[in-house]
Protein backbone atom coordinates (compact mmCIF):
# COMPACT_ATOMS: atom_id res chain seq x y z
CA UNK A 1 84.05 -126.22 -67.05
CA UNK A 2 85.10 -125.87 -70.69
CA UNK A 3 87.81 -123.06 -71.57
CA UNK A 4 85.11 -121.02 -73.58
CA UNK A 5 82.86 -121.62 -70.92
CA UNK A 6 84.71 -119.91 -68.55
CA UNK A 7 85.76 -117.23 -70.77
CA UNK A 8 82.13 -116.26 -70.99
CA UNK A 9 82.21 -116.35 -67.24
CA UNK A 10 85.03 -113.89 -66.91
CA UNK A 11 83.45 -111.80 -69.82
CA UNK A 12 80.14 -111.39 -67.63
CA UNK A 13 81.77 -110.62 -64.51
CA UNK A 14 84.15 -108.26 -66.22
CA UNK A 15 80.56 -106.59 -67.79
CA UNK A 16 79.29 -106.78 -64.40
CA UNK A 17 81.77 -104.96 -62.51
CA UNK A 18 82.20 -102.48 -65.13
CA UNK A 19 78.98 -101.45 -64.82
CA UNK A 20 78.76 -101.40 -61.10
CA UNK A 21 82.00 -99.44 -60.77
CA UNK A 22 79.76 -96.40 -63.38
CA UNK A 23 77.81 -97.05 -61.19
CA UNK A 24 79.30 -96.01 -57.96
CA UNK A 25 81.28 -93.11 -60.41
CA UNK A 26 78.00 -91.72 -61.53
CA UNK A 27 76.76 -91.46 -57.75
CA UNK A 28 79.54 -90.15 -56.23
CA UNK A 29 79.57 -87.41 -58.88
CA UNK A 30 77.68 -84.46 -57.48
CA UNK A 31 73.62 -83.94 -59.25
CA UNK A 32 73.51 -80.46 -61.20
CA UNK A 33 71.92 -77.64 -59.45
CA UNK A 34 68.45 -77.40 -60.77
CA UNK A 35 67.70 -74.21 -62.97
CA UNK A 36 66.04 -71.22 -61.28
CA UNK A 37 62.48 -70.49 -62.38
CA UNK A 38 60.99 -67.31 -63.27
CA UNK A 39 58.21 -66.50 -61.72
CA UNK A 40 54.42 -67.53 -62.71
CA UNK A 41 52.53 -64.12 -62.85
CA UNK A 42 48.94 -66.12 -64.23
CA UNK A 43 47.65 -66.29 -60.89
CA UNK A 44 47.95 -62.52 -60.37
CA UNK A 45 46.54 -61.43 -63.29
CA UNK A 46 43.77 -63.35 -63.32
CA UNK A 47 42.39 -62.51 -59.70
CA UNK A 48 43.47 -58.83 -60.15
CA UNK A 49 42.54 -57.68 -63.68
CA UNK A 50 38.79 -57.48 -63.16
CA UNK A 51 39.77 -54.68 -60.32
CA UNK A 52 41.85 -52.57 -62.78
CA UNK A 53 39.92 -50.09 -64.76
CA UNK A 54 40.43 -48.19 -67.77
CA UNK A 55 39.59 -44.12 -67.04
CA UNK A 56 38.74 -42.25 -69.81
CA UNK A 57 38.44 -38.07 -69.32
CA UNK A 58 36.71 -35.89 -71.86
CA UNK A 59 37.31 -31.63 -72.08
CA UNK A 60 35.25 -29.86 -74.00
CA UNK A 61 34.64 -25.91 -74.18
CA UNK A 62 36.71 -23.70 -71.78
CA UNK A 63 37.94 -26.32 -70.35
CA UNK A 64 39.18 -28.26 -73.46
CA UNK A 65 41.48 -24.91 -74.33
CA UNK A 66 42.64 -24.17 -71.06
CA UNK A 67 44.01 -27.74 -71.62
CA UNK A 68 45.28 -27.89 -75.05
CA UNK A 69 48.30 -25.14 -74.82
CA UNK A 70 49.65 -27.34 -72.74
CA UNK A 71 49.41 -30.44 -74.66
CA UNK A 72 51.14 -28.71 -77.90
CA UNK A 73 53.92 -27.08 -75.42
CA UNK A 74 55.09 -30.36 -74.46
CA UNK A 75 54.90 -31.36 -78.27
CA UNK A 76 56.49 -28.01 -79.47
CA UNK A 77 60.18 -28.73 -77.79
CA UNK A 78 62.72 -29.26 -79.62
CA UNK A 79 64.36 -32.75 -79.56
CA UNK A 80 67.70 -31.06 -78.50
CA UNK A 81 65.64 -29.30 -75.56
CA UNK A 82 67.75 -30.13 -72.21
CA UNK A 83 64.24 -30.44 -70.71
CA UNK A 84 63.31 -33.38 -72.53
CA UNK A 85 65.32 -35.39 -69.98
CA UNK A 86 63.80 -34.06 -66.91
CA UNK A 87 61.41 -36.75 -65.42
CA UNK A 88 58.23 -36.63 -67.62
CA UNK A 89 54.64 -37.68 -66.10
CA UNK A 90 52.42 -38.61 -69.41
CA UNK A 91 48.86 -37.12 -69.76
CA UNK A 92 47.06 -40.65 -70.72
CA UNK A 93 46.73 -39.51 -74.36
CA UNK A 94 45.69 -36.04 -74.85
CA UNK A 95 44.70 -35.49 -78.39
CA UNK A 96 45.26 -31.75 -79.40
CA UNK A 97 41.17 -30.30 -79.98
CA UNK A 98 40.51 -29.17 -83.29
CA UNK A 99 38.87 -26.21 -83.75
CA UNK A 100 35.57 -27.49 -84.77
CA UNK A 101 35.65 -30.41 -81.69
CA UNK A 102 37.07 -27.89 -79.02
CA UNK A 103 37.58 -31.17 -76.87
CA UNK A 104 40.35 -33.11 -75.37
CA UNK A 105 40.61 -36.79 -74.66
CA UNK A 106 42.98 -38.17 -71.66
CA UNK A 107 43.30 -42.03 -71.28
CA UNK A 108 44.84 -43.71 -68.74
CA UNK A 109 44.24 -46.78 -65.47
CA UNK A 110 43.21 -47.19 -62.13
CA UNK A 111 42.04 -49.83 -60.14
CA UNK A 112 39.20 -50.54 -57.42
CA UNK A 113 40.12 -49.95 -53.96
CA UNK A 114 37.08 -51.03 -52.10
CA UNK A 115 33.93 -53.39 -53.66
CA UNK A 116 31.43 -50.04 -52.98
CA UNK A 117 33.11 -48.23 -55.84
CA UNK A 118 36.39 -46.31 -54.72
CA UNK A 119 39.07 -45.85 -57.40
CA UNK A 120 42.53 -44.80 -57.42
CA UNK A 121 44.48 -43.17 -60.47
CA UNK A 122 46.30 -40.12 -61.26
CA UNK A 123 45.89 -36.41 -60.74
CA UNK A 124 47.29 -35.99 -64.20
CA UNK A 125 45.04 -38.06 -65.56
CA UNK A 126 41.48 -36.25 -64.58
CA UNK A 127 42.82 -33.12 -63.30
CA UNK A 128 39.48 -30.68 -64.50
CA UNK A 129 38.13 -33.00 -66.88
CA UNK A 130 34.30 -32.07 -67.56
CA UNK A 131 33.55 -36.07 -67.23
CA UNK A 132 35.25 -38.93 -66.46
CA UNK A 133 34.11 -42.59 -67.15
CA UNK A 134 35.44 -45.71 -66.55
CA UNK A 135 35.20 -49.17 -67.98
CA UNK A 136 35.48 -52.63 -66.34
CA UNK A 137 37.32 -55.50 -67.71
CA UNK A 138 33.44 -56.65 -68.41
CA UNK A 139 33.39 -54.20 -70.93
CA UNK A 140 30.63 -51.58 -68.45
CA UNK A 141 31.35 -48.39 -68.88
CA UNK A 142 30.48 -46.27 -65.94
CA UNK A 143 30.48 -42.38 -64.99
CA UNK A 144 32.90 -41.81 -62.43
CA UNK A 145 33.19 -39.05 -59.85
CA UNK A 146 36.23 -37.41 -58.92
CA UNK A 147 35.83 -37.09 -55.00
CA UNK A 148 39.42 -35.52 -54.81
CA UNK A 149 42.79 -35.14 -55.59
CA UNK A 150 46.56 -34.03 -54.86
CA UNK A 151 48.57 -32.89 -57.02
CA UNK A 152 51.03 -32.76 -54.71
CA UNK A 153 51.31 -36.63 -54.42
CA UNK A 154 49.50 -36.39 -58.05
CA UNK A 155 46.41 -39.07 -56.43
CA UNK A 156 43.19 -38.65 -57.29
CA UNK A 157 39.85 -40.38 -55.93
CA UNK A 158 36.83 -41.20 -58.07
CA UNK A 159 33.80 -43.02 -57.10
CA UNK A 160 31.78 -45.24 -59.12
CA UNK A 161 28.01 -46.68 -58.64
CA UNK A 162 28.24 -49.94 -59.81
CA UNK A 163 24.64 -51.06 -58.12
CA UNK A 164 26.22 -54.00 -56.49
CA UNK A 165 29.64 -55.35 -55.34
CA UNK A 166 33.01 -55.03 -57.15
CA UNK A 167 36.11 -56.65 -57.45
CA UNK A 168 38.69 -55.12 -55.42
CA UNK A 169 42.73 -55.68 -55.06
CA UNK A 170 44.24 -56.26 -51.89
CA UNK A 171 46.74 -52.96 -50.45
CA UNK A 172 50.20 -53.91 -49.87
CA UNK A 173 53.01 -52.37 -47.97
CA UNK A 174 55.31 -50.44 -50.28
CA UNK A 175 57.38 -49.72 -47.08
CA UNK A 176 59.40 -53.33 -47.05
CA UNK A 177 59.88 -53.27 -50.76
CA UNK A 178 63.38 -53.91 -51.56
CA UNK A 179 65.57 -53.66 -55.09
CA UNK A 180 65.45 -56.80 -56.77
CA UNK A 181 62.24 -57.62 -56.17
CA UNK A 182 59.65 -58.53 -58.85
CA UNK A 183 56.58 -56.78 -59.39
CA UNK A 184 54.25 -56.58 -62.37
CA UNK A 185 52.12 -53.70 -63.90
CA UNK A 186 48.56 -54.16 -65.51
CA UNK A 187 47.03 -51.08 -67.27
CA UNK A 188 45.98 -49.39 -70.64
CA UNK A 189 49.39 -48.44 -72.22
CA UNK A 190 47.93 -46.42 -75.75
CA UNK A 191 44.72 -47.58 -74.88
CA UNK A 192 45.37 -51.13 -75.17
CA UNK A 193 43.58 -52.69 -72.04
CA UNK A 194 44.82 -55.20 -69.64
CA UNK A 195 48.12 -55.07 -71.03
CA UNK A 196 50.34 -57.04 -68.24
CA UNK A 197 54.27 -56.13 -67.88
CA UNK A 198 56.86 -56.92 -65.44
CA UNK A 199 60.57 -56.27 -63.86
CA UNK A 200 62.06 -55.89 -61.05
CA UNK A 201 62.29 -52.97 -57.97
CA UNK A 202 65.32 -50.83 -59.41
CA UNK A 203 65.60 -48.69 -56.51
CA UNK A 204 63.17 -47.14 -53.64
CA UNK A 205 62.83 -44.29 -51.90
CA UNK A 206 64.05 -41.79 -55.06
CA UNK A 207 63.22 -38.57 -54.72
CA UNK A 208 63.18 -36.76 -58.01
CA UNK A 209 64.29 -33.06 -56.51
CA UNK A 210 61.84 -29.69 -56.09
CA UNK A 211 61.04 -29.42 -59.48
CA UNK A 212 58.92 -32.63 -59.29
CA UNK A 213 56.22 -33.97 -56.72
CA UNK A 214 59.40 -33.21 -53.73
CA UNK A 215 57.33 -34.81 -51.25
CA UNK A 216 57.18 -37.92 -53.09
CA UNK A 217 59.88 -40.75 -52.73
CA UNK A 218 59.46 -43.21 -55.57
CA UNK A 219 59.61 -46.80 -56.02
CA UNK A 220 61.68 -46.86 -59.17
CA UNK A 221 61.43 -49.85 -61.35
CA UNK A 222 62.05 -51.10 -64.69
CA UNK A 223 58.48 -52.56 -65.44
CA UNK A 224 57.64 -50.93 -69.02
CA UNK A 225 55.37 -48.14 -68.71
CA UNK A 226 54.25 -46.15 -71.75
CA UNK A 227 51.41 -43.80 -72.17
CA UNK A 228 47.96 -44.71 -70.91
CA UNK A 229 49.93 -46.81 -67.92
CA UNK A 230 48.89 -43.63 -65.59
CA UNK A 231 47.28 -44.65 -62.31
CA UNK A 232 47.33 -47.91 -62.62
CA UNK A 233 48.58 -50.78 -60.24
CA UNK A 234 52.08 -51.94 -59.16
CA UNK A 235 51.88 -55.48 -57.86
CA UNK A 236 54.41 -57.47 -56.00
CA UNK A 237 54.57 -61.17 -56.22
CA UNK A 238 51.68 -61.98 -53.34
CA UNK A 239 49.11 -60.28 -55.52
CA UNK A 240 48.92 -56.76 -53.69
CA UNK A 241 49.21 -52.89 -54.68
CA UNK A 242 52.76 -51.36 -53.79
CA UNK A 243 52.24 -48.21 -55.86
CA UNK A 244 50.64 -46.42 -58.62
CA UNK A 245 52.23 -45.81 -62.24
CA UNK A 246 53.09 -42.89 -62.83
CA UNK A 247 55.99 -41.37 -64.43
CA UNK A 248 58.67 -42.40 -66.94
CA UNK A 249 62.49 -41.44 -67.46
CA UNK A 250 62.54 -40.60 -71.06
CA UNK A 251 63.80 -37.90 -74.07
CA UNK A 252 62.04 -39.50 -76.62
CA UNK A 253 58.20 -39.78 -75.51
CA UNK A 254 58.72 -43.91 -74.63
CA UNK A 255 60.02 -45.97 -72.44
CA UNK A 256 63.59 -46.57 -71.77
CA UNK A 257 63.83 -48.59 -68.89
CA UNK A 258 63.20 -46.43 -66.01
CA UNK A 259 59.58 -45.97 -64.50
CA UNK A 260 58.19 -44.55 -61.55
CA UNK A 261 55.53 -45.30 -59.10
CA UNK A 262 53.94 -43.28 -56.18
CA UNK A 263 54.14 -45.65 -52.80
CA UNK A 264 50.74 -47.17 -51.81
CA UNK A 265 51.01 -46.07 -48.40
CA UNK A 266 51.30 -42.62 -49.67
CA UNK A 267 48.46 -42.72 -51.70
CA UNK A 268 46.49 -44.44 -48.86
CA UNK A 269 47.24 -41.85 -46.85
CA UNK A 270 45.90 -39.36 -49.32
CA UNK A 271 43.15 -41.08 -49.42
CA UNK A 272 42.56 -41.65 -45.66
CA UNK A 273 42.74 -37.96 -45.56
CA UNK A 274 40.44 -36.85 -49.01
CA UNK A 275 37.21 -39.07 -47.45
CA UNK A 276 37.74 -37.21 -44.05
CA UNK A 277 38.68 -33.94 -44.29
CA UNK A 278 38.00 -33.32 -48.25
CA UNK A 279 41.45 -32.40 -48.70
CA UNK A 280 45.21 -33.15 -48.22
CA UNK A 281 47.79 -31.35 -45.57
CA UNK A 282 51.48 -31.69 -45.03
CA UNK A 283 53.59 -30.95 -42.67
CA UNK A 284 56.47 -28.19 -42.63
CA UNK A 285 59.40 -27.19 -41.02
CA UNK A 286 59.41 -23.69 -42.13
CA UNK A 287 63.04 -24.28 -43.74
CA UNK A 288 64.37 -23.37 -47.39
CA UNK A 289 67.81 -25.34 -47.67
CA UNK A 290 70.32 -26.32 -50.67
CA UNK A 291 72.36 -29.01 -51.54
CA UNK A 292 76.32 -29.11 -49.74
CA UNK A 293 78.32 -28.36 -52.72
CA UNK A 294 82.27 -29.10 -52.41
CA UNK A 295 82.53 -25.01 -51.67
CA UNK A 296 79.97 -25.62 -48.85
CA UNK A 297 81.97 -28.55 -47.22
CA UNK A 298 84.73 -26.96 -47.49
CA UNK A 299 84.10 -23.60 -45.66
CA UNK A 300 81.71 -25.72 -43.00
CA UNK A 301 84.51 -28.24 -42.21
CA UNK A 302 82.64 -31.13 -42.82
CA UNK A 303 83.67 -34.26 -43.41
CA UNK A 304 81.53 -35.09 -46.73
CA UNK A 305 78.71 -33.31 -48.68
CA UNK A 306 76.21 -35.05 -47.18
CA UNK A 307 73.11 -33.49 -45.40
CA UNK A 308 71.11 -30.59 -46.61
CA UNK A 309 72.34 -26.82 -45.64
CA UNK A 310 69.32 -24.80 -44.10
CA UNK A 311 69.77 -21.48 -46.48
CA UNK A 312 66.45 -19.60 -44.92
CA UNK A 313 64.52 -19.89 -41.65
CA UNK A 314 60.44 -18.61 -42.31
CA UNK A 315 59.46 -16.58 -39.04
CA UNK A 316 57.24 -18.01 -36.63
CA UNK A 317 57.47 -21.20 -38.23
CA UNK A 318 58.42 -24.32 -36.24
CA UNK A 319 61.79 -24.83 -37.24
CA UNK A 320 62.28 -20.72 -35.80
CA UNK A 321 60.69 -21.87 -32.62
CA UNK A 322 63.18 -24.71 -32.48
CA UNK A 323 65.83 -22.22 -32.83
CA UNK A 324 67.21 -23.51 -36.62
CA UNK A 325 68.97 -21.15 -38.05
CA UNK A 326 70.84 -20.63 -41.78
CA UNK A 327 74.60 -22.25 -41.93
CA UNK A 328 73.06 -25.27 -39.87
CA UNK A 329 73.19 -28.51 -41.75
CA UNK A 330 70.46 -31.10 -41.44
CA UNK A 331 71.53 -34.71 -41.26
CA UNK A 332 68.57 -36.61 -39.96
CA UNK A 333 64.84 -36.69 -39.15
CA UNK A 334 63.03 -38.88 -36.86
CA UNK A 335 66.06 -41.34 -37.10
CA UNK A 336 66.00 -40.76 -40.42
CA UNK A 337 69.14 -39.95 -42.29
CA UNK A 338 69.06 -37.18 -44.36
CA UNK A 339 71.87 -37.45 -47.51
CA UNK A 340 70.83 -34.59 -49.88
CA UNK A 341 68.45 -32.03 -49.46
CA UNK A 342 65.83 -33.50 -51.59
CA UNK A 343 65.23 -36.33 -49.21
CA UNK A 344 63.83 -33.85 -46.45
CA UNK A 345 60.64 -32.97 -47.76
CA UNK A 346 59.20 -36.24 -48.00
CA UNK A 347 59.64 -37.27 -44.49
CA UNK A 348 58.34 -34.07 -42.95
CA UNK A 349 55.49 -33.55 -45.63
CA UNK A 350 54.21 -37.14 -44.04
CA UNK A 351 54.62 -35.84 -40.99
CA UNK A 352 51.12 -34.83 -39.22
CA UNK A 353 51.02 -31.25 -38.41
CA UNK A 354 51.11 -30.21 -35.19
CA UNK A 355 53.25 -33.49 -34.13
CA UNK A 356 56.95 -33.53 -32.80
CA UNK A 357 59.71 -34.57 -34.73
CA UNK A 358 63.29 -34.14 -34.33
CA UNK A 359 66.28 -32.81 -35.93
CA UNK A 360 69.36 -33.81 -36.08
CA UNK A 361 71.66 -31.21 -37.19
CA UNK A 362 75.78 -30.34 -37.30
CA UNK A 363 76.61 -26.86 -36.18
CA UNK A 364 79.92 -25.71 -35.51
CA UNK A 365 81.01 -29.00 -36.32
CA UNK A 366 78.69 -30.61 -33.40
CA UNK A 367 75.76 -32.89 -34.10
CA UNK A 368 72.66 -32.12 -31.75
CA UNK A 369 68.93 -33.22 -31.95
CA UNK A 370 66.66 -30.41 -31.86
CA UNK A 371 62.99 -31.27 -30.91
CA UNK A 372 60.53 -29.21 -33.32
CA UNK A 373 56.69 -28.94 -34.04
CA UNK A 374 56.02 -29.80 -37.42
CA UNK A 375 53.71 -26.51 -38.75
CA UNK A 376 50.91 -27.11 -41.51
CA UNK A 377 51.79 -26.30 -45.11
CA UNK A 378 49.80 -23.91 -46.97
CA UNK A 379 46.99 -25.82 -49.67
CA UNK A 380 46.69 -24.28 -53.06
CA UNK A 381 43.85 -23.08 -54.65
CA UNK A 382 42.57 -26.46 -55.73
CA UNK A 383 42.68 -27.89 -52.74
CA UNK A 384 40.99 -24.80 -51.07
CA UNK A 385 38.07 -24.91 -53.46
CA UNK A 386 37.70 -28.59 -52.63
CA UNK A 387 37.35 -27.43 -49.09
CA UNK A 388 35.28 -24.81 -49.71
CA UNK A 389 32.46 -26.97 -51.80
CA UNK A 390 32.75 -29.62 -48.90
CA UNK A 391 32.03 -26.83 -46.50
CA UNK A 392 30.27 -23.76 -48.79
CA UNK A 393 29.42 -21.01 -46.29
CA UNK A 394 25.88 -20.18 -46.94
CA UNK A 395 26.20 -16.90 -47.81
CA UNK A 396 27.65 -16.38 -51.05
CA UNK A 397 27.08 -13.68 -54.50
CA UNK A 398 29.10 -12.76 -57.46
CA UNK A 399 28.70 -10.62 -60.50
CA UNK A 400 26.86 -11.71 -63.96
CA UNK A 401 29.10 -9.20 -65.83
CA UNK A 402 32.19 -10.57 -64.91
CA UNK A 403 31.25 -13.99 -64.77
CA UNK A 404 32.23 -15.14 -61.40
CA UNK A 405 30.83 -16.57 -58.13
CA UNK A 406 32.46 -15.69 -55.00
CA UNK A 407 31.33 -16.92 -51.19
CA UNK A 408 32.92 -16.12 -47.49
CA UNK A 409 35.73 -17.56 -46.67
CA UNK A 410 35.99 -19.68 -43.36
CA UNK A 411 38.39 -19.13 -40.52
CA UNK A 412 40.40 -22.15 -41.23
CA UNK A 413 41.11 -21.49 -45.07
CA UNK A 414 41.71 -17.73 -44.08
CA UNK A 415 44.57 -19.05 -41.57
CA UNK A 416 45.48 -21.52 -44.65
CA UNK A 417 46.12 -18.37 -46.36
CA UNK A 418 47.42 -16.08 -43.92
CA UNK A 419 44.84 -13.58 -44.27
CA UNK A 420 43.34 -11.53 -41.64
CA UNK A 421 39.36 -11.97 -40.31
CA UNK A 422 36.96 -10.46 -42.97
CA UNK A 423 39.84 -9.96 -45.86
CA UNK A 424 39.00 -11.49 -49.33
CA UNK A 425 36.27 -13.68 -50.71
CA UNK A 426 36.56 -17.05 -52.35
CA UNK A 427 35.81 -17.83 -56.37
CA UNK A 428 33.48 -20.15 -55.97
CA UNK A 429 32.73 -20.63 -60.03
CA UNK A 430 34.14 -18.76 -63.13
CA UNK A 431 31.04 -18.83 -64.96
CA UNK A 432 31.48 -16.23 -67.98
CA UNK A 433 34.36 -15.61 -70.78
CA UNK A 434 35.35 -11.77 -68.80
CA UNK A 435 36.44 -13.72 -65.64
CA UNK A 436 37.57 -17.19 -67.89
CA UNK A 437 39.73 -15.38 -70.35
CA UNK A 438 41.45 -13.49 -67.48
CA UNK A 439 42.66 -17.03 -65.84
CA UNK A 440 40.69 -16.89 -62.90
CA UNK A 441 39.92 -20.07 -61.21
CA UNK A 442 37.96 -21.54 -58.71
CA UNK A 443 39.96 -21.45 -55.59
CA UNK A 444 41.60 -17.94 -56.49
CA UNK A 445 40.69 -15.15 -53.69
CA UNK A 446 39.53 -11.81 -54.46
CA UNK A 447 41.47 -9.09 -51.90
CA UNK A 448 39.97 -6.04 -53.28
CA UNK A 449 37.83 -4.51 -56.09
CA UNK A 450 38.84 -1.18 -57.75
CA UNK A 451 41.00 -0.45 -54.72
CA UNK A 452 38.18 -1.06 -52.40
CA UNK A 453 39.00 -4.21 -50.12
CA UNK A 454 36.30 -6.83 -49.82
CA UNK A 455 35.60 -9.89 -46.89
CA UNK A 456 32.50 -10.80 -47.54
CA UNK A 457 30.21 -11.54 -50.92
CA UNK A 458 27.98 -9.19 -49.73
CA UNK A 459 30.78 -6.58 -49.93
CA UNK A 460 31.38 -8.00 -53.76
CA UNK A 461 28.22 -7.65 -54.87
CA UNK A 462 28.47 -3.72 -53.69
CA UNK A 463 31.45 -3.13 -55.31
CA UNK A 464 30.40 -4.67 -58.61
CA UNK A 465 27.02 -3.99 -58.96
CA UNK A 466 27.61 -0.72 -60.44
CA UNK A 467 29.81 -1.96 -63.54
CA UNK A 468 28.51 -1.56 -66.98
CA UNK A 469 29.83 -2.44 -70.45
CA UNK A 470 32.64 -0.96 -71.35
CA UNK A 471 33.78 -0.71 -67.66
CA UNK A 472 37.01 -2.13 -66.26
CA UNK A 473 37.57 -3.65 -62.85
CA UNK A 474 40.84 -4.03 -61.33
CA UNK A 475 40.82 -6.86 -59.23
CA UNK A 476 43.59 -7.91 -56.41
CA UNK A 477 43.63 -11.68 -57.33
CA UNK A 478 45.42 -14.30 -54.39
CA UNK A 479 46.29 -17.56 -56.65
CA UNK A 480 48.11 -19.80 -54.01
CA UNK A 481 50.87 -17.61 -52.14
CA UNK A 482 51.02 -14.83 -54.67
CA UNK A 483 48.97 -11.83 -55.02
CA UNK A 484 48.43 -9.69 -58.33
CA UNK A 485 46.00 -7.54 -60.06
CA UNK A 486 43.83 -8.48 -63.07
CA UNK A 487 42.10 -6.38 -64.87
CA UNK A 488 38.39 -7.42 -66.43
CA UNK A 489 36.93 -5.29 -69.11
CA UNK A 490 32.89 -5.71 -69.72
CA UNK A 491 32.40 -6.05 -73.77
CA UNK A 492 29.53 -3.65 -75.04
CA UNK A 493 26.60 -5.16 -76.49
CA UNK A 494 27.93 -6.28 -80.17
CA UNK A 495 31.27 -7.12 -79.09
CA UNK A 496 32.60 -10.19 -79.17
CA UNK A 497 33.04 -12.16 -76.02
């Protein structure tokens, strides 16, 4: 072999090896993780949209300015209010009435629960509206019944007839929802339909205190939710309802990153319990408690400020039966810890009444579990009148001049109340400006009539068939748990109503 030959020999093998040893370098270095993917929500809008719905409510008349004070109060506070940073729930869109409409408009979602028509979507959002309406992603528009509501839990149930099947979304369980997790909103945020966001799970179980829905723990999340977002669906990432929309964190009016939404398996339960019984109950212990400041701790000798101190003990109630008393400090229920007072009232208002639960509470610096009976809590006068127009006794009256319509009350309301057999009679309707500029509402009880004590209509219609214009009646008015007297004067003929 030649000399330049074999130096292109030794050149090749030289190449050769140079490239096998990157090679071997290049395998034995270690591949680069791959990067994570965010997840695809396509597939879950476009098999859930058709079930959301947008829900329109119109006011008009009495109605539409019973509701508009309270749209300008919120509107009237001052930026620097302290209020302003309380946790807001949004009306849809309520657009102040002028006085030649007299009407209200309140926008906001929901979504179909079950093909023959059932909806889900706020209280807030149709509380007393004089119509409600939905529309479909197909662009129907459909007249929507409100079959009932809490605003308690702030769920409300409409019904739609749709003449044939609809598209429904599948019910999750908001129960093993974690922080972290992502989930995804669809839902009419300023009236713009089908607008789809997303985040993540920020926290669960937050309880927002007694000054707003206390028997609710939320699923708090940082999806954006804006006005017109109200009732509509949470999803997680297999497609399925975890909760409904429907609050936001905010001192401006928008969203800052902090939204709230009701657990599905609360408002399935409200639900469960609106198509059987036409109305919501929750259970009570019968206790009024406080938060364990440093003072509290302190004096009790405990070891942190956790727990909830029991301030009040109601008589008769369960927790008096159990033998709770005031200075005890409740730490648990059901297995449940209890960390701050405001986590109580969830847990037991879930509770069934007339089931057993236990306490665990520290006195004397001892822990104990005390069995109890969880007692019913008292409905207010909304959710009495819903009861009462399930179940109208037959017998019922009222008076023309003052513009009301009363009927019997029933045993079972009566022990709602706390009332004794044949004391009061139920407002059925306030059907006339005396009775509607006075405040009264359906659901209010009427204890007596110019001093005179009434049970039955019958015993109304006595006591008011005598008034005249010009006359006054003093009424003894029951509006939830409190009592008061209201006074209805009869305009003479000319005057103006």
């Amino acid at each position: 072999m030649s000399r330049t030959n074999l130096r292109r020999a030794l050149g090749c093998a030289l190449v050769s090896l140079a490239v096998a040893s990157g090679a071997q370098a290049q395998a034995a270095s270690p591949a680069p993780a791959p990067a994570a993917s965010l997840p695809d929500f396509t597939g879950i809008v476009q098999k859930n949209a058709p079930a959301v719905v947008h829900v329109e409510a119109k006011y008009s008349g009495k109605s539409a300015r019973k509701a508009a004070p309270q749209a300008r109060g919120r509107g009237a506070m001052p930026p620097d209010d302290p209020q302003l940073d309380i946790f807001r729930r949004f009306f849809g869109m309520p657009m102040v009435p002028s006085p030649e409409e007299q009407q209200r408009t309140s926008l906001g979602s929901g979504f179909i629960i079950s093909s023959d028509g059932y909806i889900l979507t706020n209280t807030h959002v149709v509380d007393d509206a004089d119509q409600v309406t939905v529309r479909l992603q197909d662009r129907r528009t459909l007249t929507a019944k409100v079959i009932g509501s809490d605003p308690q839990y702030d769920i409300a149930l409409l019904k739609v007839d749709a003449g044939g099947s609809l598209p429904s979304v599948s019910i999750g369980d908001s129960r093993s929802l974690k922080p972290g997790q992502w989930v995804l909103a669809i839902g009419s945020p300023f009236g713009f339909d089908y607008t789809v966001t997303q985040g993540i799970v920020s926290a669960v179980g937050r309880n927002l205190g007694s000054q707003d829905q206390p028997y609710t723990s939320f699923i708090q999340t940082d999806v954006p939710i804006n006005r017109g977002n109200s009732g509509g669906p949470l999803f997680d990432l297999q497609g399925r309802v975890v909760g409904v929309n429907s609050q936001i964190y905010s001192n401006t009016g928008g969203y800052l990153g902090v939204a709230f939404s009701i657990p599905i398996d609360v408002a399935m339960n409200v639900v469960k319990q609106i198509k059987e019984k036409g109305y919501v109950t929750r259970g009570q212990l019968g206790v009024m408690m406080q938060p364990i400041t440093d003072d509290i701790a302190k004096a009790l000798k405990l070891g942190s400020n956790s727990g909830a101190a029991v301030t009040q003990v109601n008589p008769g109630s369960g927790a008096d039966k159990a033998g709770i008393k005031p200075g005890d400090i409740i730490v648990g229920y059901n297995g449940q810890p209890i960390t701050q007072a405001a986590d109580l009232p969830p847990l037991v208002g879930m509770t069934a009444p007339g089931s057993k639960a236990t306490l665990s509470i520290l006195r004397d610096g001892k822990k104990q579990d005390v069995p109890v009976t969880v007692g019913e809590m008292k409905r207010d006068g909304k959710a009495i009148a819903a009861a009462a127009g399930k179940e109208a006794p037959a017998t019922g009256g009222g008076s023309t001049a003052l513009g009301l319509a009363v009927q019997d009350l029933d045993s079972d309301t009566r022990q709602q109340l706390g009332l004794k057999a044949g004391e009061g009679v139920l407002v059925s309707d306030v059907n006339g400006p005396v009775a509607a500029r006075a405040g009264l509402q359906p659901g209010d009880v009427i204890l007596m009539v110019n001093q005179r004590r009434v049970g039955t209509a019958a015993a109304f219609r006595e006591a008011t068939k005598e008034l005249k214009p010009g006359d006054t009646a003093l009424l003894l008015v029951r509006h939830g748990d409190q009592s008061g007297f209201v006074g209805l004067t009869i305009p003479k003929a000319g005057e103006e109503e």
